[in-house]
Protein backbone atom coordinates (compact mmCIF):
# COMPACT_ATOMS: atom_id res chain seq x y z
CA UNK A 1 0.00 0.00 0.00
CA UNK A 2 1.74 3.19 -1.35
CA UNK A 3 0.20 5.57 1.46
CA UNK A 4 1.35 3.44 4.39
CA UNK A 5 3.26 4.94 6.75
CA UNK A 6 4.31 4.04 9.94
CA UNK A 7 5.70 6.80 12.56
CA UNK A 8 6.04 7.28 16.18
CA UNK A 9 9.49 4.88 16.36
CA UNK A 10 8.44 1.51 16.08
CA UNK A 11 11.63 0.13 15.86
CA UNK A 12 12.01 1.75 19.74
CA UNK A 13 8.77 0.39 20.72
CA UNK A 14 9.38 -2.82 19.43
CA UNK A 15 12.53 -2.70 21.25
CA UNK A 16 11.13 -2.34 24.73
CA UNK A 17 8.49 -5.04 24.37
CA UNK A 18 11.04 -7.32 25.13
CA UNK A 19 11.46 -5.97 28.62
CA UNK A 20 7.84 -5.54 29.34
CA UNK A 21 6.94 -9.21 29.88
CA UNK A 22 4.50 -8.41 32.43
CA UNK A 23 2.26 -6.67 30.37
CA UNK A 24 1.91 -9.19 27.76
CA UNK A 25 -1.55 -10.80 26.81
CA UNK A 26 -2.23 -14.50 28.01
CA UNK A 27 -1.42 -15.59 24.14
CA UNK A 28 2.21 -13.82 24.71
CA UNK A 29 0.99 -10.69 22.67
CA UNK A 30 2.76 -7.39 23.80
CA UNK A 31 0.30 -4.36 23.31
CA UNK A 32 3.68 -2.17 23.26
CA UNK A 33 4.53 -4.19 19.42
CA UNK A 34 0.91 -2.82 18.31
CA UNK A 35 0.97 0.45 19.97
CA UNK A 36 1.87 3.03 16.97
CA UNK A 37 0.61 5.50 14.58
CA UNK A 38 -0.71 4.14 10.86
CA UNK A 39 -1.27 6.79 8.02
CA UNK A 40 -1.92 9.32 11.18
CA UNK A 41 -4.54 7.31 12.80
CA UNK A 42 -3.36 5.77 16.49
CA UNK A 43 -3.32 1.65 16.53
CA UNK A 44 -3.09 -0.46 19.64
CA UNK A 45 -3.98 -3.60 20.26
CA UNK A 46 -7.29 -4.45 22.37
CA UNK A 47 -7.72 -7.45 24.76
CA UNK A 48 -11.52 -9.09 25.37
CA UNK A 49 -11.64 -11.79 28.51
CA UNK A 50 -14.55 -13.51 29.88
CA UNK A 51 -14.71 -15.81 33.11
CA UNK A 52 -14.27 -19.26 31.52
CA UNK A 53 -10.55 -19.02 29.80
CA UNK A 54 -11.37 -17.31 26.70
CA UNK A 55 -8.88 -14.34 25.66
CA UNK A 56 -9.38 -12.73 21.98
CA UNK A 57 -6.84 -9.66 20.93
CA UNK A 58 -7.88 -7.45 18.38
CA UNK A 59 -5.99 -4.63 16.94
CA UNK A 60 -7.57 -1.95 14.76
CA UNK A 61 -5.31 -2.26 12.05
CA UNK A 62 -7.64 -3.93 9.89
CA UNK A 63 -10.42 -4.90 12.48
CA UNK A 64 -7.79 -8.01 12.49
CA UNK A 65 -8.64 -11.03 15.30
CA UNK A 66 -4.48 -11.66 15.98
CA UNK A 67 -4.92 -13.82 19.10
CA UNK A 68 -7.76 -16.07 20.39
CA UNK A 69 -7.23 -18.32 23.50
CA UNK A 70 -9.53 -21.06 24.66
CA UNK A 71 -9.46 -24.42 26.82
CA UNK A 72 -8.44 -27.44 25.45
CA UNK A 73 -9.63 -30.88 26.39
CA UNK A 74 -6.86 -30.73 29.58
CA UNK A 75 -8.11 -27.48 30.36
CA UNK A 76 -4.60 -26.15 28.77
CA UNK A 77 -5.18 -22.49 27.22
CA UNK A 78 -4.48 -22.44 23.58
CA UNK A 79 -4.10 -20.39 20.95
CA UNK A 80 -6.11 -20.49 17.48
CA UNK A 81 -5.70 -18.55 15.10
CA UNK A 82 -2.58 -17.71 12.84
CA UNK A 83 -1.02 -14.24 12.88
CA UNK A 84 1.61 -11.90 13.60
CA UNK A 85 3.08 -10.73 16.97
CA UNK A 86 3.99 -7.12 16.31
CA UNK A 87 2.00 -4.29 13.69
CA UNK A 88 5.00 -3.99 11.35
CA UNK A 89 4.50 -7.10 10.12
CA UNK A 90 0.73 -6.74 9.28
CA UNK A 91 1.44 -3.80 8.32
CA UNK A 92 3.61 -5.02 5.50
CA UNK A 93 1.49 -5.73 2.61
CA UNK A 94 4.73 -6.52 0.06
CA UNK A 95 7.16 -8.39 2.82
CA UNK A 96 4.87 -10.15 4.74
CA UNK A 97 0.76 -9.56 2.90
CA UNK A 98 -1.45 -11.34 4.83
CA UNK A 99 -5.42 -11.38 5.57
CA UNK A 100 -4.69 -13.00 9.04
CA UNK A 101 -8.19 -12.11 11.36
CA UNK A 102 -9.15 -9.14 8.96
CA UNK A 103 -12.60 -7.31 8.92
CA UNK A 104 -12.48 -7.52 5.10
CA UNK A 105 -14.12 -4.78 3.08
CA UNK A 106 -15.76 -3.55 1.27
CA UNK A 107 -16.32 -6.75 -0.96
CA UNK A 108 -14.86 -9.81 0.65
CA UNK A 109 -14.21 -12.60 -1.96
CA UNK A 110 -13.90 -11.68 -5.71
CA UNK A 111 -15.33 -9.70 -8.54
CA UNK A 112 -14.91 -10.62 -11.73
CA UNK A 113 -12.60 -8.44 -13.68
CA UNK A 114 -13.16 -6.27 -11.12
CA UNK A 115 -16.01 -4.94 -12.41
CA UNK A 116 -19.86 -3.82 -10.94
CA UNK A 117 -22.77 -2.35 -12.07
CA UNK A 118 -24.11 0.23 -10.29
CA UNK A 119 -27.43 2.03 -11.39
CA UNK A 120 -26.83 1.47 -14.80
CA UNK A 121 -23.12 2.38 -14.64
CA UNK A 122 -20.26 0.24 -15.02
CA UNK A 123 -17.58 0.65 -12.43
CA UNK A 124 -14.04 -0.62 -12.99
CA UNK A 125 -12.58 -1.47 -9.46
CA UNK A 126 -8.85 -2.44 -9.15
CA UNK A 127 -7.82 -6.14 -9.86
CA UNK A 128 -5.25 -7.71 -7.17
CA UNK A 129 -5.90 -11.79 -8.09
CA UNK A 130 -6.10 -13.17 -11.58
CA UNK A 131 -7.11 -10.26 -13.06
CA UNK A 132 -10.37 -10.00 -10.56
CA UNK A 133 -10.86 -7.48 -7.45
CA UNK A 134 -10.22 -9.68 -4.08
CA UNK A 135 -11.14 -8.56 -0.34
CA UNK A 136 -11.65 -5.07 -1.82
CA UNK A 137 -8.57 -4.36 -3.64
CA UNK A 138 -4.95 -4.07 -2.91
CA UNK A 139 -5.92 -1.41 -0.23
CA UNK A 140 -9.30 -2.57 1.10
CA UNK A 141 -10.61 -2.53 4.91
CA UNK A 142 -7.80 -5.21 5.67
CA UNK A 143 -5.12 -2.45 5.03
CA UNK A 144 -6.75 0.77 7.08
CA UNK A 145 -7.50 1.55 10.40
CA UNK A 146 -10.78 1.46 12.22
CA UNK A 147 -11.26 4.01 15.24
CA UNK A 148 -11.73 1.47 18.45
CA UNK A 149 -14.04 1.91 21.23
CA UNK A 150 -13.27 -0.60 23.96
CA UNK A 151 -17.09 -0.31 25.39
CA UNK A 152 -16.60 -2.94 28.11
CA UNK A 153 -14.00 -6.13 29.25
CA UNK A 154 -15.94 -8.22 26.51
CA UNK A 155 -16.99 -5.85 24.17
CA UNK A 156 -15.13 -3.82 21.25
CA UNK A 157 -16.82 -1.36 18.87
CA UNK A 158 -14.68 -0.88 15.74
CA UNK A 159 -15.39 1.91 13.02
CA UNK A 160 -14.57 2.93 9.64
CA UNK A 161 -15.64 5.91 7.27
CA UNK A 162 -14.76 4.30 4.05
CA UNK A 163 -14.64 7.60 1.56
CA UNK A 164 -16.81 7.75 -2.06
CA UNK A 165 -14.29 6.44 -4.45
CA UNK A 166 -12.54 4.24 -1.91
CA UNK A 167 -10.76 2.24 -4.02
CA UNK A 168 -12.96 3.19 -6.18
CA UNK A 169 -16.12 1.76 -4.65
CA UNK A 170 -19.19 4.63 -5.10
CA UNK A 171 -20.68 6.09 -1.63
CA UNK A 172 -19.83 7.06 1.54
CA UNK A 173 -19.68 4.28 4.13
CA UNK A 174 -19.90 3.97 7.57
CA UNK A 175 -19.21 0.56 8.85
CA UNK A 176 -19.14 -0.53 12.34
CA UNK A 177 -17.61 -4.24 13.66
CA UNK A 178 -18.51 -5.26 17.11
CA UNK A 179 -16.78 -7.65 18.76
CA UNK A 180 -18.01 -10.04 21.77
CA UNK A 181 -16.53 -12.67 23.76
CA UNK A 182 -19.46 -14.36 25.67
CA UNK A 183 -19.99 -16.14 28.75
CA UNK A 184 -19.73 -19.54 26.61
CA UNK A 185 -16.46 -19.64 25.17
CA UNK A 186 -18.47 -17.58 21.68
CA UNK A 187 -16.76 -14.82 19.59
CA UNK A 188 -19.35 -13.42 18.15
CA UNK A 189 -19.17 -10.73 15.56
CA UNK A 190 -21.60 -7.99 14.04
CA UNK A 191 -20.99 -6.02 10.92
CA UNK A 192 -23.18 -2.92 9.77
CA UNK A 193 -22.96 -0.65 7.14
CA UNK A 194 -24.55 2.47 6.01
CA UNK A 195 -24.33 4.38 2.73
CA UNK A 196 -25.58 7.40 1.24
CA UNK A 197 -25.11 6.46 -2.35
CA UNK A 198 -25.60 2.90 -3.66
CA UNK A 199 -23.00 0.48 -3.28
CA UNK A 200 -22.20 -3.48 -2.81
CA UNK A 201 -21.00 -4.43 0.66
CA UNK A 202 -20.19 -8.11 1.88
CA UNK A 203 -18.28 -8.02 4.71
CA UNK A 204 -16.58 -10.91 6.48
CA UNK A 205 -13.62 -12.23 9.27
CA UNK A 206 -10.79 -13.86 8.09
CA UNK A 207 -9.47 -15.99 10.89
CA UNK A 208 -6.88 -18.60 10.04
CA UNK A 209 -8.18 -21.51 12.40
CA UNK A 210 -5.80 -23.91 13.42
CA UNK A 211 -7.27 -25.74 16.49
CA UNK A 212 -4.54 -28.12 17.28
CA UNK A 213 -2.27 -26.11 19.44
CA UNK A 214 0.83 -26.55 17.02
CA UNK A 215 0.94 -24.54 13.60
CA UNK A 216 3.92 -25.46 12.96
CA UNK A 217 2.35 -28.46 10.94
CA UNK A 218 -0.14 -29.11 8.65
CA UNK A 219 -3.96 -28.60 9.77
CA UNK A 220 -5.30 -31.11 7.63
CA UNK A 221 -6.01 -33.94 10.13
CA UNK A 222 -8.68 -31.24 11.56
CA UNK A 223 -12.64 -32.80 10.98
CA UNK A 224 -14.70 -30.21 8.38
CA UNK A 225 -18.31 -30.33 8.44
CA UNK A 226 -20.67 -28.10 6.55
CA UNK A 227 -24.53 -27.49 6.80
CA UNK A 228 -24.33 -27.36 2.99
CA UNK A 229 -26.14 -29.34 -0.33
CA UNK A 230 -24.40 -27.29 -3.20
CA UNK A 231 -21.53 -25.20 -3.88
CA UNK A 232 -20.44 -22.31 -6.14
CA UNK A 233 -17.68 -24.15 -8.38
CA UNK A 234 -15.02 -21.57 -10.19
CA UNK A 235 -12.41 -21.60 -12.35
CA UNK A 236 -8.87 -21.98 -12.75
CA UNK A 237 -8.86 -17.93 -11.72
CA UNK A 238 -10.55 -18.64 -8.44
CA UNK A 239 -14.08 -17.22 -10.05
CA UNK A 240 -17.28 -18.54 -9.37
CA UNK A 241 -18.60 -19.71 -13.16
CA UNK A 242 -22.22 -19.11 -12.09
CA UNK A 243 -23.85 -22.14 -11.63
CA UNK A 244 -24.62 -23.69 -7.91
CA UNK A 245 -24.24 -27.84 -8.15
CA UNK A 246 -24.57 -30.44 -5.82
CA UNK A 247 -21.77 -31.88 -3.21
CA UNK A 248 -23.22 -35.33 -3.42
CA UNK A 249 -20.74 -38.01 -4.36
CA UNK A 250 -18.43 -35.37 -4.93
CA UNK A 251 -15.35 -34.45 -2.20
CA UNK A 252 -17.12 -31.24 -1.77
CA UNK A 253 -19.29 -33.04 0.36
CA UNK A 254 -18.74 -32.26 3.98
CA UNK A 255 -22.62 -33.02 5.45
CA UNK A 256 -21.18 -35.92 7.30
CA UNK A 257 -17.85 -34.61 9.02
CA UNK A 258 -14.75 -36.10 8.04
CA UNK A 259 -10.55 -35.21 7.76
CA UNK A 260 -9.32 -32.92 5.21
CA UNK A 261 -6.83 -35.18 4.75
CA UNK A 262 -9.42 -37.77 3.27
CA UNK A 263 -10.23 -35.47 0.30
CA UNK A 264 -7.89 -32.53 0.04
CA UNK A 265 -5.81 -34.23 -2.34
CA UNK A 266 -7.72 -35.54 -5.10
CA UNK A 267 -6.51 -33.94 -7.90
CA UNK A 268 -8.69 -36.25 -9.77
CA UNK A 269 -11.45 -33.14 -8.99
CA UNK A 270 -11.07 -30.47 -11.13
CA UNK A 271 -12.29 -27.92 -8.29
CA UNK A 272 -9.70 -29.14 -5.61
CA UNK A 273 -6.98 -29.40 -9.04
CA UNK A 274 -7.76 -25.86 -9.43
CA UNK A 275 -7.64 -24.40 -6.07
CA UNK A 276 -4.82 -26.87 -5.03
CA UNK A 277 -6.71 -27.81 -1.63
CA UNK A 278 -10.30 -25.88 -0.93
CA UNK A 279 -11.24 -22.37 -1.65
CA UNK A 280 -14.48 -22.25 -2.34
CA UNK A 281 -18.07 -20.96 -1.55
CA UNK A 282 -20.64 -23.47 0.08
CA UNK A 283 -24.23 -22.72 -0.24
CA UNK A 284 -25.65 -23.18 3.19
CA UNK A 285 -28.87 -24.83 4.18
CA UNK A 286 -29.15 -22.73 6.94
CA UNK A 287 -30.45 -19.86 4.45
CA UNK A 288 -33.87 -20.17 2.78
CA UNK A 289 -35.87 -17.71 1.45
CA UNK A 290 -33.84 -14.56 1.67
CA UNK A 291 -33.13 -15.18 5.77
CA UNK A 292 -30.30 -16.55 7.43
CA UNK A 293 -30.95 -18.73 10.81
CA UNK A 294 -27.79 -17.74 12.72
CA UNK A 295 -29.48 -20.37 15.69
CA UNK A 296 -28.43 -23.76 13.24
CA UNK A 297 -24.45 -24.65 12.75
CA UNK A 298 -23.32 -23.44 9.37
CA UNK A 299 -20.24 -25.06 9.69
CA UNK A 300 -17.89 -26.82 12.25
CA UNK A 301 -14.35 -27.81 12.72
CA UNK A 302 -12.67 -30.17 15.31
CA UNK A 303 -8.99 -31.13 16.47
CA UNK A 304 -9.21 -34.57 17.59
CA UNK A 305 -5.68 -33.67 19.48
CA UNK A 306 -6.86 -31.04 21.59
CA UNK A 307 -10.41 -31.79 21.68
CA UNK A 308 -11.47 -28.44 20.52
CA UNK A 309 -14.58 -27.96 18.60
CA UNK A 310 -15.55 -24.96 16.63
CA UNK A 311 -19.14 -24.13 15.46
CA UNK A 312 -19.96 -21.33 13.33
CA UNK A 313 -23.39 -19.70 13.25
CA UNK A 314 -23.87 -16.96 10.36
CA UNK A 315 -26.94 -15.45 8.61
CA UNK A 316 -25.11 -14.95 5.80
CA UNK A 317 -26.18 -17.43 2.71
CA UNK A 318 -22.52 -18.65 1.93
CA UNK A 319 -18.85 -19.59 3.46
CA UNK A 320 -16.23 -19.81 1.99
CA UNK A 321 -13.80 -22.65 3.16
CA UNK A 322 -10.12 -21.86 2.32
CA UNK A 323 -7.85 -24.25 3.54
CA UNK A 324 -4.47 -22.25 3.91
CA UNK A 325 -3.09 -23.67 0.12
CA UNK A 326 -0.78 -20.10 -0.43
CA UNK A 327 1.09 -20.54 3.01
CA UNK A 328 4.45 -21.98 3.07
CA UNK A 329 6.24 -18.49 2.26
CA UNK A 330 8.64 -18.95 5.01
CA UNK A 331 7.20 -15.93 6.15
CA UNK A 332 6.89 -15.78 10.44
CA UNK A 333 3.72 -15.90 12.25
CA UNK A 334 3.96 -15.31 16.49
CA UNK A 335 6.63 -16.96 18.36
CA UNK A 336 8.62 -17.00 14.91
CA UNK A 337 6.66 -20.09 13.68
CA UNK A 338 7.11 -20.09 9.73
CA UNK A 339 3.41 -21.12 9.11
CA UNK A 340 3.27 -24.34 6.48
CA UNK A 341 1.10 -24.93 3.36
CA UNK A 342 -2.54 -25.84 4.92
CA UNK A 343 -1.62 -24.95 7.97
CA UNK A 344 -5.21 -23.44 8.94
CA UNK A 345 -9.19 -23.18 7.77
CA UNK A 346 -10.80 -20.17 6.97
CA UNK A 347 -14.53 -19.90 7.54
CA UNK A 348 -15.97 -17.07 5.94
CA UNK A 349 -19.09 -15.93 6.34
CA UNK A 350 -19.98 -13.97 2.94
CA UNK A 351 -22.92 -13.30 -0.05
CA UNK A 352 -21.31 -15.83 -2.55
CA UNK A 353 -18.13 -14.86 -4.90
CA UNK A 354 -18.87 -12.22 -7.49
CA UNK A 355 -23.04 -12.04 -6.27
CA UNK A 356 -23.03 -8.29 -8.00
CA UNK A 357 -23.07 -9.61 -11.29
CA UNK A 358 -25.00 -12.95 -10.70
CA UNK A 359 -28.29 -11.46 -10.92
CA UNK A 360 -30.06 -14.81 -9.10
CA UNK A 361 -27.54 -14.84 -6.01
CA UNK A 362 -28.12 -13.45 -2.77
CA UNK A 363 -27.81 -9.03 -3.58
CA UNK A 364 -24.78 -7.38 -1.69
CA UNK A 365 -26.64 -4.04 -3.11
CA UNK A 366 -27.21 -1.81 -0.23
CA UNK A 367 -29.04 1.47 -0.78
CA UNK A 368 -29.35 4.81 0.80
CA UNK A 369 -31.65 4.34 3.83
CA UNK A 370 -30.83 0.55 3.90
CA UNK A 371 -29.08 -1.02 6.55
CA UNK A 372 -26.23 -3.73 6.04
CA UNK A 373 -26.26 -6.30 8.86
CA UNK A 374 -24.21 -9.33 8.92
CA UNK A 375 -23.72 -11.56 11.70
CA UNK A 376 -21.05 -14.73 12.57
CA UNK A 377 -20.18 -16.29 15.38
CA UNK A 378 -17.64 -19.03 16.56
CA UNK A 379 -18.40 -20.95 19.25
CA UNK A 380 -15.50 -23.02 21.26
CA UNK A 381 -16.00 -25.94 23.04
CA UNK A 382 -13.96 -29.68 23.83
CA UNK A 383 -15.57 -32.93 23.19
């Protein structure tokens, strides 16, 4: 990002989080790494508890999830997600790019061509992936800084005034993230947007979930399921083609859980040939004419190691699974853990891939006077 700057001596700050041990999160975050100043806006990082071992650190940068901590099956606290330890290096889109924990914005997943119709009016966005617009461009949400409101210990308020023209986007947005760690081990997470000229929103989180308390290896022994009959295939570009077909007898088919490992490699499947591994939209059962139920599993994933189980509850119509295929930089993630190919699941709550122009999908269209309202939660438990 051209326009990224970052000030108020990081290098310094960095420096002295080594010495300040006894500030540092339960996850081994140290809020003096994230405490700086990003294109003039302040960043720190924010810490949410509740009374039953769950800790979840969220900086503004982004709206980005960097830490969660739960229980494991011997009560051992553990962390999560994948990420980075400090701001400079998710704040690095050419070193170190990343979508670890983002609030993505304004149109998670991709557009074809990068291009949207909007009251008659073709808009050309900017293309960042195969020649589409991804996450919102090469500077969406992921890449600027929300003003945070820390409104109580398990509550965070996170907003955004996303500019007319933002990355070339019409309208004025104001978009809000709220973030809440519940009495039962739940992150739950509310996005809203306003606009006061028409637009296409779809906002999601993009947590890397790795639930067996070692990403230092592959995740792919972790148990998928999804509350799902079709899918959106795509092409060798990553784009949806437009047509919604079934999972049966397919390895798409995740209604009964089983191990990644039992279907992530058949190559003999064009879709998993094409996105190496999964990265694709489900269409979830859980959404039926026009509503979402947000009370029904969407999704779940499970570590038979640690005995962690996560459900997801969303209201959204789609999620997209992405199983960590473009790790294996070398890049490192907290505690200097070089993250490996697959290393994680992303569950993404989202209006499927490219909906603007797929006149028969789920509209991200939101309208003056019209309120955008998303909602996803992940639930931790053991079994």
């Amino acid at each position: 990002m051209k326009n990224l700057t970052l000030i108020a001596g990081l290098a310094m700050l960095m420096l002295s989080a080594c010495t300040q041990n006894k500030n540092l999160t339960e996850s081994g975050l140290d809020p003096a790494a994230f405490d700086t100043t990003i294109n003039e806006k302040p960043v720190q990082l924010y810490t949410l508890k509740n009374s039953k071992g769950m800790e979840v650190s969220i900086t503004n940068f982004g709206g980005r999830v960097v830490s969660i901590m739960v229980p494991d099956k011997n009560n051992h606290p553990t962390d999560v997600v994948l990420g980075y330890d400090n701001i400079a290096q998710y704040a690095d889109s050419v070193n170190s790019p990343s979508d670890f924990g983002a609030a993505i914005g304004r149109y998670a997943n991709r557009i074809n061509k990068g291009q949207i119709t909007v009251g008659g009016k073709l808009i050309q966005l900017p293309t960042n992936n195969y020649g589409h617009c991804l996450h919102g461009g090469p500077s969406g949400w992921q890449y600027q800084v929300y003003d945070g409101k820390q409104l109580n210990d398990t509550t965070l308020q996170l907003t955004l005034l996303s500019p007319d023209g933002d990355n070339n986007f019409p309208g004025n947005v104001t978009a809000h993230v709220t973030y809440t760690v519940k009495s039962d081990n739940t992150l739950d997470m509310r996005f809203e947007a306003t606009t006061d000229k028409e637009t296409v929103v779809n906002m999601t989180n993009h947590s890397y979930f790795n639930l067996n308390g070692d990403p230092s290896k592959p995740g792919t022994d972790m148990v998928l399921y999804i509350n799902a009959d079709r899918f959106t295939p795509a092409d060798a570009t990553y784009m949806t083609t437009g047509e919604i077909l079934p999972v049966q007898n397919t390895p798409m088919d995740f209604r009964k859980a089983h191990a990644l490992n039992e279907t992530i490699n058949d190559t003999t499947f064009q879709q998993i040939k094409n996105a190496t591994g999964y990265d694709h939209n489900w269409v979830l059962n859980t959404y039926k004419d026009g509503k979402g139920d947000d009370t029904t599993v969407a999704a779940s994933l499970y570590s038979p190691g640690t005995g962690i189980l996560l459900e997801m509850f969303t209201n959204e119509p789609g999620v997209q699974v992405y199983t960590g295929n473009f790790l294996g930089s070398g890049v490192k993630g907290k505690k200097g853990i070089a993250y490996p190919r697959q290393a994680s699941v992303c569950l993404e709550s989202q209006k499927y891939p490219d909906s603007p122009n797929k006149k028969n999908w789920p509209s991200p269209y939101l309208k003056p006077g019209e309120k955008y309202y998303s909602h996803v939660a992940y639930k931790f438990s053991v079994k």
